[in-house]
PDB file of N, CA and C in Angstrom:
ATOM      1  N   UNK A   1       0.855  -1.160   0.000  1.00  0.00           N
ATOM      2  CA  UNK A   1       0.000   0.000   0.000  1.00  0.00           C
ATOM      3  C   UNK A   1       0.902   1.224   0.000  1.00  0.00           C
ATOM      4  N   UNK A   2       0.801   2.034  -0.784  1.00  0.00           N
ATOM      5  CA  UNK A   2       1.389   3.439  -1.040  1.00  0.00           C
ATOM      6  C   UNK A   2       0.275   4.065  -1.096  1.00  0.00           C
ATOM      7  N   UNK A   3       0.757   5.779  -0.221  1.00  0.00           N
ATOM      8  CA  UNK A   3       0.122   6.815  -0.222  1.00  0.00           C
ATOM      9  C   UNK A   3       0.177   7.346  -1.419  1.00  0.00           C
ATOM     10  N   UNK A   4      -0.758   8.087  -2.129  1.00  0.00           N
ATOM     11  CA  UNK A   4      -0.504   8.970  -3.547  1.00  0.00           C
ATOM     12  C   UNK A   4       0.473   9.822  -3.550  1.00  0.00           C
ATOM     13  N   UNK A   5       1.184  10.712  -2.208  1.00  0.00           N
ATOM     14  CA  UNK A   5       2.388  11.098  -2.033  1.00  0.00           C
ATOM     15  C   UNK A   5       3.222  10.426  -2.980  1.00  0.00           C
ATOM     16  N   UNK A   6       3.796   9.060  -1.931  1.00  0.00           N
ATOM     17  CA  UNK A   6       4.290   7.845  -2.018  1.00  0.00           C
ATOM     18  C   UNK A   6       4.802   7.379  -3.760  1.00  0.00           C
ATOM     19  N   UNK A   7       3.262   7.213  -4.150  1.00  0.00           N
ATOM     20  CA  UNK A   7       3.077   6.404  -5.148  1.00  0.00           C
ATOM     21  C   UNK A   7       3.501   7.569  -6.345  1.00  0.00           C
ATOM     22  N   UNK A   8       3.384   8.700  -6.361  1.00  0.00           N
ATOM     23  CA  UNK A   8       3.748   9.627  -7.221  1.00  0.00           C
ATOM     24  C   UNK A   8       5.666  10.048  -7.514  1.00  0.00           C
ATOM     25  N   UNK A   9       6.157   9.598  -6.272  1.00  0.00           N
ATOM     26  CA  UNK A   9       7.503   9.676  -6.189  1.00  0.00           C
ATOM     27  C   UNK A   9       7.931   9.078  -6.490  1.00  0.00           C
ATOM     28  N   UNK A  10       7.783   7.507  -6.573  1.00  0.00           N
ATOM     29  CA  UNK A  10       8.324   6.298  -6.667  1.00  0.00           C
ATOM     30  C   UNK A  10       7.590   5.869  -8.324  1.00  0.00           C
ATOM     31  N   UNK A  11       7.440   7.108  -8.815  1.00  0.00           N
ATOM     32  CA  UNK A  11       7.113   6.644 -10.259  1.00  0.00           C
ATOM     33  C   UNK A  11       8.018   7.797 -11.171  1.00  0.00           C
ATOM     34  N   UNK A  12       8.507   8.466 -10.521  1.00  0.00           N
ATOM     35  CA  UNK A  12       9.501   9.134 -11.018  1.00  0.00           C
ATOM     36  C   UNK A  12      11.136   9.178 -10.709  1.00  0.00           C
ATOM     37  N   UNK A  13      11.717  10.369 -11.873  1.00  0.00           N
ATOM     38  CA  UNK A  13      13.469   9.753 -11.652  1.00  0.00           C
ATOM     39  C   UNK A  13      13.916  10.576 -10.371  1.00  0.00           C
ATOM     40  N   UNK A  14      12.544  11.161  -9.111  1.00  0.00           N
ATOM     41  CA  UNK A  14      13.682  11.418  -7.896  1.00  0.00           C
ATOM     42  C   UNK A  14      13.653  10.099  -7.204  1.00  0.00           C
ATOM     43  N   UNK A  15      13.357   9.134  -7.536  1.00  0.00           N
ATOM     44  CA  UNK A  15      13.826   7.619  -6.655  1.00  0.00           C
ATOM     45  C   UNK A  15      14.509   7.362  -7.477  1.00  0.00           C
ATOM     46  N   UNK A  16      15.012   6.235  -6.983  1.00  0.00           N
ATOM     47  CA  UNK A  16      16.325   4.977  -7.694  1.00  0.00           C
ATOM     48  C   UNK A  16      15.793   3.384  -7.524  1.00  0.00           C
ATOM     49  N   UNK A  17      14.450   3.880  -6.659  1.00  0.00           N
ATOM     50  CA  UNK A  17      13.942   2.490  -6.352  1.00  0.00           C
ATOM     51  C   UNK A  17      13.230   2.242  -7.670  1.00  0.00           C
ATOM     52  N   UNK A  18      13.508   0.722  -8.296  1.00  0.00           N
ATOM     53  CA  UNK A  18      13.089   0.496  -9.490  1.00  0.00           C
ATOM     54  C   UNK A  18      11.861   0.011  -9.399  1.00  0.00           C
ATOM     55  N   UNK A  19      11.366  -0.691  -8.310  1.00  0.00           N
ATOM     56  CA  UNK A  19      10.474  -1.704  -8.399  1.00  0.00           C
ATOM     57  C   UNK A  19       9.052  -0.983  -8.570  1.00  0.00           C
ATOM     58  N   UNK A  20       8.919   0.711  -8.932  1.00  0.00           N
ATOM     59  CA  UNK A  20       7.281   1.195  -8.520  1.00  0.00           C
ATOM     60  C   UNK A  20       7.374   1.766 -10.398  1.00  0.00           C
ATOM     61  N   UNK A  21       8.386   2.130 -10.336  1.00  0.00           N
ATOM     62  CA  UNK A  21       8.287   3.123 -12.142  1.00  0.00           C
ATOM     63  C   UNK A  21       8.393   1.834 -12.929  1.00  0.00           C
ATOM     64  N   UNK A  22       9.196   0.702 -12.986  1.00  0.00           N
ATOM     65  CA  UNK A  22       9.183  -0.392 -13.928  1.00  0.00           C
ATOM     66  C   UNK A  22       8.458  -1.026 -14.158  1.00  0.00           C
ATOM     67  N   UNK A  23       7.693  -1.393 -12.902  1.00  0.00           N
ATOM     68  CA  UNK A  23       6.153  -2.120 -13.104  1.00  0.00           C
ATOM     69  C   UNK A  23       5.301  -1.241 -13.209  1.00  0.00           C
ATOM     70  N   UNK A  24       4.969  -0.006 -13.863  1.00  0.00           N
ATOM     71  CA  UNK A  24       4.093   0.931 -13.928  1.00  0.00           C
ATOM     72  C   UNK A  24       4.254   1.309 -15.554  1.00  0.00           C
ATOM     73  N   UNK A  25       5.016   1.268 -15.807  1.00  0.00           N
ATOM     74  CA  UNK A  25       6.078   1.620 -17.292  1.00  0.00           C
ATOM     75  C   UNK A  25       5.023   0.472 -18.213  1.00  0.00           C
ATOM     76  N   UNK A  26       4.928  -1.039 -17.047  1.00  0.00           N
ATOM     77  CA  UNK A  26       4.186  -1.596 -18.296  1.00  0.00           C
ATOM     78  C   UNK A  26       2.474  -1.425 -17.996  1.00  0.00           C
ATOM     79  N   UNK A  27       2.310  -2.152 -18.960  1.00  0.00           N
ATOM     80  CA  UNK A  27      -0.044  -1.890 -19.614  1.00  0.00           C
ATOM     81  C   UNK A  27      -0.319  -2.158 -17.555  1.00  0.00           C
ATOM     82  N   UNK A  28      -0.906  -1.398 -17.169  1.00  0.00           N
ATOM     83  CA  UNK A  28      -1.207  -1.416 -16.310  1.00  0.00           C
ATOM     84  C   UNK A  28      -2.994  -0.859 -16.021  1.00  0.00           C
ATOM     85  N   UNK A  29      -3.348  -1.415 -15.561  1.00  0.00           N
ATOM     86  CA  UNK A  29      -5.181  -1.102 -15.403  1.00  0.00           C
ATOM     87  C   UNK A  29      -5.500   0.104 -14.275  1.00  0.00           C
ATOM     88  N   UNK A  30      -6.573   0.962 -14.093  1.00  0.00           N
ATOM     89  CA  UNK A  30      -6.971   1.319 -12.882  1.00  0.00           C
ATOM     90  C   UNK A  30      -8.283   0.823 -12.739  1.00  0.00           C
ATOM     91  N   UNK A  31      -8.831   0.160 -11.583  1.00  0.00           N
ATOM     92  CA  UNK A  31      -9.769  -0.786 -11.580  1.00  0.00           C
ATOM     93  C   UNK A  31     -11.075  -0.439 -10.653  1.00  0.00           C
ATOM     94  N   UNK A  32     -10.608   0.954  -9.507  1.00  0.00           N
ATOM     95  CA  UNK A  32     -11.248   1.741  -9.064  1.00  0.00           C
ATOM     96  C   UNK A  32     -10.711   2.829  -8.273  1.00  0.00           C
ATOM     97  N   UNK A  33     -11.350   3.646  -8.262  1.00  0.00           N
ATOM     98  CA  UNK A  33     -10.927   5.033  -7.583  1.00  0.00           C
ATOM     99  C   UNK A  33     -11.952   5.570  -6.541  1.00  0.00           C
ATOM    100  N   UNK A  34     -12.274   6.432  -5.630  1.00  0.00           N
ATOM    101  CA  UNK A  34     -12.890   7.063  -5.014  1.00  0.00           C
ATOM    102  C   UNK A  34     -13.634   7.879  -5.618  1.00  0.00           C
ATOM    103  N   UNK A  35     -13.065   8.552  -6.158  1.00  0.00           N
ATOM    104  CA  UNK A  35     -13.513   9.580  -6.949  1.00  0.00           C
ATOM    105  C   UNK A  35     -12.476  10.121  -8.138  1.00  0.00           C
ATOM    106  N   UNK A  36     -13.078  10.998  -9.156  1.00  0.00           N
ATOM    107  CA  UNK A  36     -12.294  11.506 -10.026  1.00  0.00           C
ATOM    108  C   UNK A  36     -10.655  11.970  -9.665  1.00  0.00           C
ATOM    109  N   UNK A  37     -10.862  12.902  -8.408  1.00  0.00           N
ATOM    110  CA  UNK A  37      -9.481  13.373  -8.604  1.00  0.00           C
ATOM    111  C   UNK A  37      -8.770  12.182  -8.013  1.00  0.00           C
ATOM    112  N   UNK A  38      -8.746  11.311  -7.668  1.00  0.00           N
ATOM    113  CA  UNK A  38      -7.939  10.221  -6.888  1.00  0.00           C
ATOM    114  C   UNK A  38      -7.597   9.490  -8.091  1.00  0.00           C
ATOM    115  N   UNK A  39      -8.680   9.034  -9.380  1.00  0.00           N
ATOM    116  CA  UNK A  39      -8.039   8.546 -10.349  1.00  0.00           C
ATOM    117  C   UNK A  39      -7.469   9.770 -11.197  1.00  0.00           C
ATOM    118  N   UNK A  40      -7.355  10.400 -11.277  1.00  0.00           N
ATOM    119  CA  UNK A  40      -6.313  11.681 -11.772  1.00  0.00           C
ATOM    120  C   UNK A  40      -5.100  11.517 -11.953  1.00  0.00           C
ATOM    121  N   UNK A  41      -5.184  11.741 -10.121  1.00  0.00           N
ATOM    122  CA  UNK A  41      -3.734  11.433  -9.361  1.00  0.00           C
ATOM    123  C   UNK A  41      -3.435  10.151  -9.822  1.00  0.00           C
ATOM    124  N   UNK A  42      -3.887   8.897  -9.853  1.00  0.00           N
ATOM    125  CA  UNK A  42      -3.133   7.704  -9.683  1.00  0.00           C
ATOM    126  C   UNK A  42      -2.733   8.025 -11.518  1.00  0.00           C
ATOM    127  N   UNK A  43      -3.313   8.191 -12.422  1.00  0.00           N
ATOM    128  CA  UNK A  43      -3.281   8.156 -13.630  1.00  0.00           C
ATOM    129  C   UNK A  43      -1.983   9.100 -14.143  1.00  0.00           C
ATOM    130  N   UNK A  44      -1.675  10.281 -13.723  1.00  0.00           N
ATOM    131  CA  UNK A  44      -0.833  11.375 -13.139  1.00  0.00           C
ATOM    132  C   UNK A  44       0.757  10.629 -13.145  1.00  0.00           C
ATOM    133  N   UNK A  45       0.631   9.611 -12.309  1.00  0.00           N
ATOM    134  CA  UNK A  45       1.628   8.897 -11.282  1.00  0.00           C
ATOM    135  C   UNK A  45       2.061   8.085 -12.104  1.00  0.00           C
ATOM    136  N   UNK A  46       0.831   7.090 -12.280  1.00  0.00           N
ATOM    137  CA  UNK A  46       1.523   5.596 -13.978  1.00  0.00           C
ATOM    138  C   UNK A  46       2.209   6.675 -15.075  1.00  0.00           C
ATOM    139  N   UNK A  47       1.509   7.868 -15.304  1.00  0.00           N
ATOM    140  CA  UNK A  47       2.404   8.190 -16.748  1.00  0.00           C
ATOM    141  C   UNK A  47       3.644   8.679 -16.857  1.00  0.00           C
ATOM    142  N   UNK A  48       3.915   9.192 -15.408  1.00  0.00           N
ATOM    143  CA  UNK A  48       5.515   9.369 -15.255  1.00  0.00           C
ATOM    144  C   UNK A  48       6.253   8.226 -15.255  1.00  0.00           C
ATOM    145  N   UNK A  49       5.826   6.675 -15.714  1.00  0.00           N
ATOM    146  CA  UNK A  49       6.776   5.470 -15.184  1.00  0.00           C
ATOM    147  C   UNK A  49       7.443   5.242 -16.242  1.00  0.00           C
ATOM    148  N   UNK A  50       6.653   5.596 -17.658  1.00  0.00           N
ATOM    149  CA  UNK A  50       7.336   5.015 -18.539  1.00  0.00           C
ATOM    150  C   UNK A  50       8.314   5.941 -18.953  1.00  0.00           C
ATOM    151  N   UNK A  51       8.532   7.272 -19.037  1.00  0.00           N
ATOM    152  CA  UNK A  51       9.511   8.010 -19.129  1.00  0.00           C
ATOM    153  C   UNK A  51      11.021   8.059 -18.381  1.00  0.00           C
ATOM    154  N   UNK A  52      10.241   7.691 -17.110  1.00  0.00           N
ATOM    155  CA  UNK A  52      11.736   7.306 -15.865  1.00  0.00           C
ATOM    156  C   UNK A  52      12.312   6.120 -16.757  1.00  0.00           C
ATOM    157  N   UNK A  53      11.291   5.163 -16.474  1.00  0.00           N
ATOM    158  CA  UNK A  53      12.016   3.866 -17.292  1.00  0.00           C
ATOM    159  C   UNK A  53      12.971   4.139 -18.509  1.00  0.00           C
ATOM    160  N   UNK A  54      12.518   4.741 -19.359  1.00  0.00           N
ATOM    161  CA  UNK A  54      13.224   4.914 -20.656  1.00  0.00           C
ATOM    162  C   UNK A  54      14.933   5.779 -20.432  1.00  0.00           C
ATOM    163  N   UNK A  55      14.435   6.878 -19.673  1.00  0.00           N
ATOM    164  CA  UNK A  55      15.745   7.985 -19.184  1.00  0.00           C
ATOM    165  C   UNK A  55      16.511   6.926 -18.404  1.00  0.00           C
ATOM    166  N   UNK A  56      16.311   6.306 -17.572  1.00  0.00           N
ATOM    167  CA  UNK A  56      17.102   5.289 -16.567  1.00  0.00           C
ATOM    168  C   UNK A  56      17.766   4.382 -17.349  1.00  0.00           C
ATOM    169  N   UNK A  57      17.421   3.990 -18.290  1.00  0.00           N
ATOM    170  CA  UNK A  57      18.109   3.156 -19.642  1.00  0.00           C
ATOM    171  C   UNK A  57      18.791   4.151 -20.152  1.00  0.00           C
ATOM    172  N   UNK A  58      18.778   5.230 -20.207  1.00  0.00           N
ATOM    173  CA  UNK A  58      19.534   5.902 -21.324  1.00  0.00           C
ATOM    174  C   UNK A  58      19.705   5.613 -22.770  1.00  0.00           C
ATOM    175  N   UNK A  59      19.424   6.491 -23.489  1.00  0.00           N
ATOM    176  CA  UNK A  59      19.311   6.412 -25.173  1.00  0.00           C
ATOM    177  C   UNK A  59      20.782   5.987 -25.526  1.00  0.00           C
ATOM    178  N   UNK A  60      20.610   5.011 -27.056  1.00  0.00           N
ATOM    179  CA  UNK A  60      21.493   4.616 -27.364  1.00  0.00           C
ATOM    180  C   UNK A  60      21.913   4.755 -29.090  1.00  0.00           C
ATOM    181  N   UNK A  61      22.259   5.755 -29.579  1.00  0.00           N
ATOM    182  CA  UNK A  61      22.529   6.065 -30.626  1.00  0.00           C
ATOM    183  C   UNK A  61      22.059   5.158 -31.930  1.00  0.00           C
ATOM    184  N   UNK A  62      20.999   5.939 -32.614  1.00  0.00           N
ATOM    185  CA  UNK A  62      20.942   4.686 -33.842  1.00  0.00           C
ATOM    186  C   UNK A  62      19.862   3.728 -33.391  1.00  0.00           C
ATOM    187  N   UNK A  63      19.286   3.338 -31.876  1.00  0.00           N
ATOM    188  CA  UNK A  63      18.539   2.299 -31.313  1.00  0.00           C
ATOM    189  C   UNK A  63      17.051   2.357 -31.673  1.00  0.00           C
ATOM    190  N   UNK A  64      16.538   1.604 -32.287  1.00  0.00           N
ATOM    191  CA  UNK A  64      15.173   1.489 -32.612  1.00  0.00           C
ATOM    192  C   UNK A  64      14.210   1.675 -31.204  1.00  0.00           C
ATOM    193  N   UNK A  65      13.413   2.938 -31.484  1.00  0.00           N
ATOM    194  CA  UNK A  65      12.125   2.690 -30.166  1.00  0.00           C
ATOM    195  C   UNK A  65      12.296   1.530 -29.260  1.00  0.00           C
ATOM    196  N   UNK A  66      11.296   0.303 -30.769  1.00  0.00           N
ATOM    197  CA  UNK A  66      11.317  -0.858 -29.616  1.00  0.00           C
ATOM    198  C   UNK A  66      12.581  -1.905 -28.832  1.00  0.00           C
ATOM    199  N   UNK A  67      13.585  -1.357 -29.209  1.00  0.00           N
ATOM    200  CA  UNK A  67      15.010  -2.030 -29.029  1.00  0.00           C
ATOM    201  C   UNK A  67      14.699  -1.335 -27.518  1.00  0.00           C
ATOM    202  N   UNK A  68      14.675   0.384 -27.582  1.00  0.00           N
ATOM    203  CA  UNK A  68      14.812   1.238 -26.227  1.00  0.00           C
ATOM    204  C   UNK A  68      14.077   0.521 -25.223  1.00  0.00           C
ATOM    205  N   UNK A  69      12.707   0.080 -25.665  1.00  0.00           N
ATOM    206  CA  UNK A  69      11.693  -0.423 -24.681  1.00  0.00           C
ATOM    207  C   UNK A  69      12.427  -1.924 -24.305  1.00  0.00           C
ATOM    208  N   UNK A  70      12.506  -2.453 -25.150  1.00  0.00           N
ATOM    209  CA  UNK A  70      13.341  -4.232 -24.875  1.00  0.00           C
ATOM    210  C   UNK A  70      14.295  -4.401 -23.762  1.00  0.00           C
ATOM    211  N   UNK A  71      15.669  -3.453 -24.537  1.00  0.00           N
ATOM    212  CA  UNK A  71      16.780  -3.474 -23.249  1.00  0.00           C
ATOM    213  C   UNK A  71      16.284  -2.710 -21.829  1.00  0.00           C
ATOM    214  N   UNK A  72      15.490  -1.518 -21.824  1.00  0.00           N
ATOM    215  CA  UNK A  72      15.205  -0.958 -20.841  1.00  0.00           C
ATOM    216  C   UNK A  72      14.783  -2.430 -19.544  1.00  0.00           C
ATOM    217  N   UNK A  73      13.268  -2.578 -20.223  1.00  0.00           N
ATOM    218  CA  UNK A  73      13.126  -3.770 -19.097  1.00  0.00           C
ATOM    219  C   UNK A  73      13.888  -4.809 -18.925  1.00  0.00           C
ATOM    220  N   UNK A  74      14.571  -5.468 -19.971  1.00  0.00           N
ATOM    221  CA  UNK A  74      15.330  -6.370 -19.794  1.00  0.00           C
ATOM    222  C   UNK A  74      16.220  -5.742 -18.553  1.00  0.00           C
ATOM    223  N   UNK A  75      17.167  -4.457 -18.201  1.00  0.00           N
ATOM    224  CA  UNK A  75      17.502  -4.146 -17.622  1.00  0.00           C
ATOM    225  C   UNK A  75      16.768  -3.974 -16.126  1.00  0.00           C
ATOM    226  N   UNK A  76      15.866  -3.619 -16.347  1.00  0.00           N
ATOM    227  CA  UNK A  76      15.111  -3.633 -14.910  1.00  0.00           C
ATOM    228  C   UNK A  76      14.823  -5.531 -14.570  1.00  0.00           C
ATOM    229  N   UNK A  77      14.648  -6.405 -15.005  1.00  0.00           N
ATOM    230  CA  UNK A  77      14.302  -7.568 -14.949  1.00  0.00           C
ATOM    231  C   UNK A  77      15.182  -8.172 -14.654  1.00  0.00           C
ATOM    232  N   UNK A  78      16.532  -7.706 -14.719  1.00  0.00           N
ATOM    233  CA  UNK A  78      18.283  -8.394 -14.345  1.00  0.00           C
ATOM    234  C   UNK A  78      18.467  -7.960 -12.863  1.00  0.00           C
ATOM    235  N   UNK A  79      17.556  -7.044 -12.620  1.00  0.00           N
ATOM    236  CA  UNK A  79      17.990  -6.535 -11.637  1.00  0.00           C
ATOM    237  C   UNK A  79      17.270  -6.753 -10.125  1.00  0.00           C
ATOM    238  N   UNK A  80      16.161  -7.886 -10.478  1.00  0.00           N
ATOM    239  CA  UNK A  80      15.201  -8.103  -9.381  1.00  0.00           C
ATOM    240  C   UNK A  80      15.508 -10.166  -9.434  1.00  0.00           C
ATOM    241  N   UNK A  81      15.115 -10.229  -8.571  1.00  0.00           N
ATOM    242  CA  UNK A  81      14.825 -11.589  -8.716  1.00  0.00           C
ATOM    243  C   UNK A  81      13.662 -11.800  -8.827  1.00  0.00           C
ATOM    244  N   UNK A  82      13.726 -12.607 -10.058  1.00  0.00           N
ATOM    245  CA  UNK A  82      11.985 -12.511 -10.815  1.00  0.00           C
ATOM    246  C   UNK A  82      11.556 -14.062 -11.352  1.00  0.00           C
ATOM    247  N   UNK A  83      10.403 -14.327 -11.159  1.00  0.00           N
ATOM    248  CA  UNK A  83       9.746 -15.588 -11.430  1.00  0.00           C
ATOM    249  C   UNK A  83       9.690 -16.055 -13.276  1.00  0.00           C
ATOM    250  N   UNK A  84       9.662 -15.187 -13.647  1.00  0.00           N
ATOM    251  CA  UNK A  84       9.182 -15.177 -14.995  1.00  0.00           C
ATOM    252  C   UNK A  84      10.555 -15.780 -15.736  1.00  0.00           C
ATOM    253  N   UNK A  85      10.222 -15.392 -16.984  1.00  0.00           N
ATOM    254  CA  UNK A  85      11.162 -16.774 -17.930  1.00  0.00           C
ATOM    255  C   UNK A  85      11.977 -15.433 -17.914  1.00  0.00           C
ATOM    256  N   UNK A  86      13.545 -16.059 -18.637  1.00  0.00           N
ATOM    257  CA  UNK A  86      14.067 -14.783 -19.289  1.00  0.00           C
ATOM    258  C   UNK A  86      13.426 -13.976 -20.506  1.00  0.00           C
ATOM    259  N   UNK A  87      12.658 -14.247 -21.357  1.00  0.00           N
ATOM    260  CA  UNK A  87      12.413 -13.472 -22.309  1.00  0.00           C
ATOM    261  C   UNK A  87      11.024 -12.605 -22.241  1.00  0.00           C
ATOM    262  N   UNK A  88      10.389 -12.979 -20.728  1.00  0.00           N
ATOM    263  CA  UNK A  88       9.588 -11.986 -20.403  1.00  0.00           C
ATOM    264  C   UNK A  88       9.552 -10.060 -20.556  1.00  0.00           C
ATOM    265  N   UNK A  89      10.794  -9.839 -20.319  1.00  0.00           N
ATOM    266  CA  UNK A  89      10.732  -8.349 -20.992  1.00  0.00           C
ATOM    267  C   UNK A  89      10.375  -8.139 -22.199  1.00  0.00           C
ATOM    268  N   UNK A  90      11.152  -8.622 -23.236  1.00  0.00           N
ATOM    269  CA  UNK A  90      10.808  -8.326 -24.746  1.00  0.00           C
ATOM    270  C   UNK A  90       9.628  -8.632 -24.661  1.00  0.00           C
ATOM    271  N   UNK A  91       8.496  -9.775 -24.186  1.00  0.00           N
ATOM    272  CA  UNK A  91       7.194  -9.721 -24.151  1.00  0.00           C
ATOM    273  C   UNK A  91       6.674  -8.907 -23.888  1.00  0.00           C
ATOM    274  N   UNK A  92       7.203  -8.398 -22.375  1.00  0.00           N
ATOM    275  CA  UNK A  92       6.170  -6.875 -22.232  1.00  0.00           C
ATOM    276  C   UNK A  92       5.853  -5.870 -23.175  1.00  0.00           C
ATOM    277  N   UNK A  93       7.063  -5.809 -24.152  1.00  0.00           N
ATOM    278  CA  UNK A  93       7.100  -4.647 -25.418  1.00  0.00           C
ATOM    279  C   UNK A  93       5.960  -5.771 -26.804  1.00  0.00           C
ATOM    280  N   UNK A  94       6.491  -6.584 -27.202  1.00  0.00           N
ATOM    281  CA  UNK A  94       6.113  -7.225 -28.370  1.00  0.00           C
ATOM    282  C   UNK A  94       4.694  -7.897 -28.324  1.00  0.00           C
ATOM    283  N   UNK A  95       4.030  -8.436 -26.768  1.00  0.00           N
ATOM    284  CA  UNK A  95       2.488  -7.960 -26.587  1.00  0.00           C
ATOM    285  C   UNK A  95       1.711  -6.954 -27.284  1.00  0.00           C
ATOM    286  N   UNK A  96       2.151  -5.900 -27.150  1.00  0.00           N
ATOM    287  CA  UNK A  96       1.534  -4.468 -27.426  1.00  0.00           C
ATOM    288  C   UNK A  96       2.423  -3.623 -28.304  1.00  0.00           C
ATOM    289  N   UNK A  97       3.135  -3.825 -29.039  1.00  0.00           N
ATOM    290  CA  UNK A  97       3.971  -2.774 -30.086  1.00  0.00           C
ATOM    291  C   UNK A  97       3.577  -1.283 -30.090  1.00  0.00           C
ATOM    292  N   UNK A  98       2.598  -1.264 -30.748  1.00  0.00           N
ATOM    293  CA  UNK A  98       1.526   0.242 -30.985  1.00  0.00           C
ATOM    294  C   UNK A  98       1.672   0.932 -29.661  1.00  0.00           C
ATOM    295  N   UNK A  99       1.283   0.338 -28.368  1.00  0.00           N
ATOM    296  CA  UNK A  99       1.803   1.099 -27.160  1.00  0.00           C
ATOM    297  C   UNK A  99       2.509   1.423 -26.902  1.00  0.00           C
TER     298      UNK A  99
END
């Protein structure tokens, strides 16, 4: 449970903590809110994830979009201990391309 404080910080590049902007970066749902401005805010919060994500990878001369999106998570996914197969990152991107 994160406060919207919380949850707004940890989706941007003043943390270093990966685990709130990387899993936010991908298709993520909002499933209910209180009210409007609360889904605002939470909506507000997911769209800063995928930008951290991308800047935290840093651009790589010549690199195709979806290459940027591939190595990015692949990079965040090296860096957790994670259940999933190895080629789960590039899935997160090649699921949804157009996104």
């Amino acid at each position: 449970m994160l406060s919207e404080a919380d949850f707004h910080r940890l989706t941007g590049p003043e943390t270093r903590n990966v685990s709130v902007w990387a899993r936010f970066a991908q298709p993520s749902r909002l499933v209910w809110a209180v009210d409007d401005t609360a889904a605002n805010r939470a909506v507000a919060a997911v769209a800063r994830a995928a930008p951290t994500l991308l800047a935290a990878a840093g651009a790589v001369a010549g690199e195709a979009p979806l290459d940027w999106w591939r190595r990015a998570f692949a990079l965040t996914y090296s860096v957790e201990l994670r259940a999933e197969r190895s080629g789960r990152a590039q899935s997160v991107v090649d699921a949804d391309a157009e996104r």
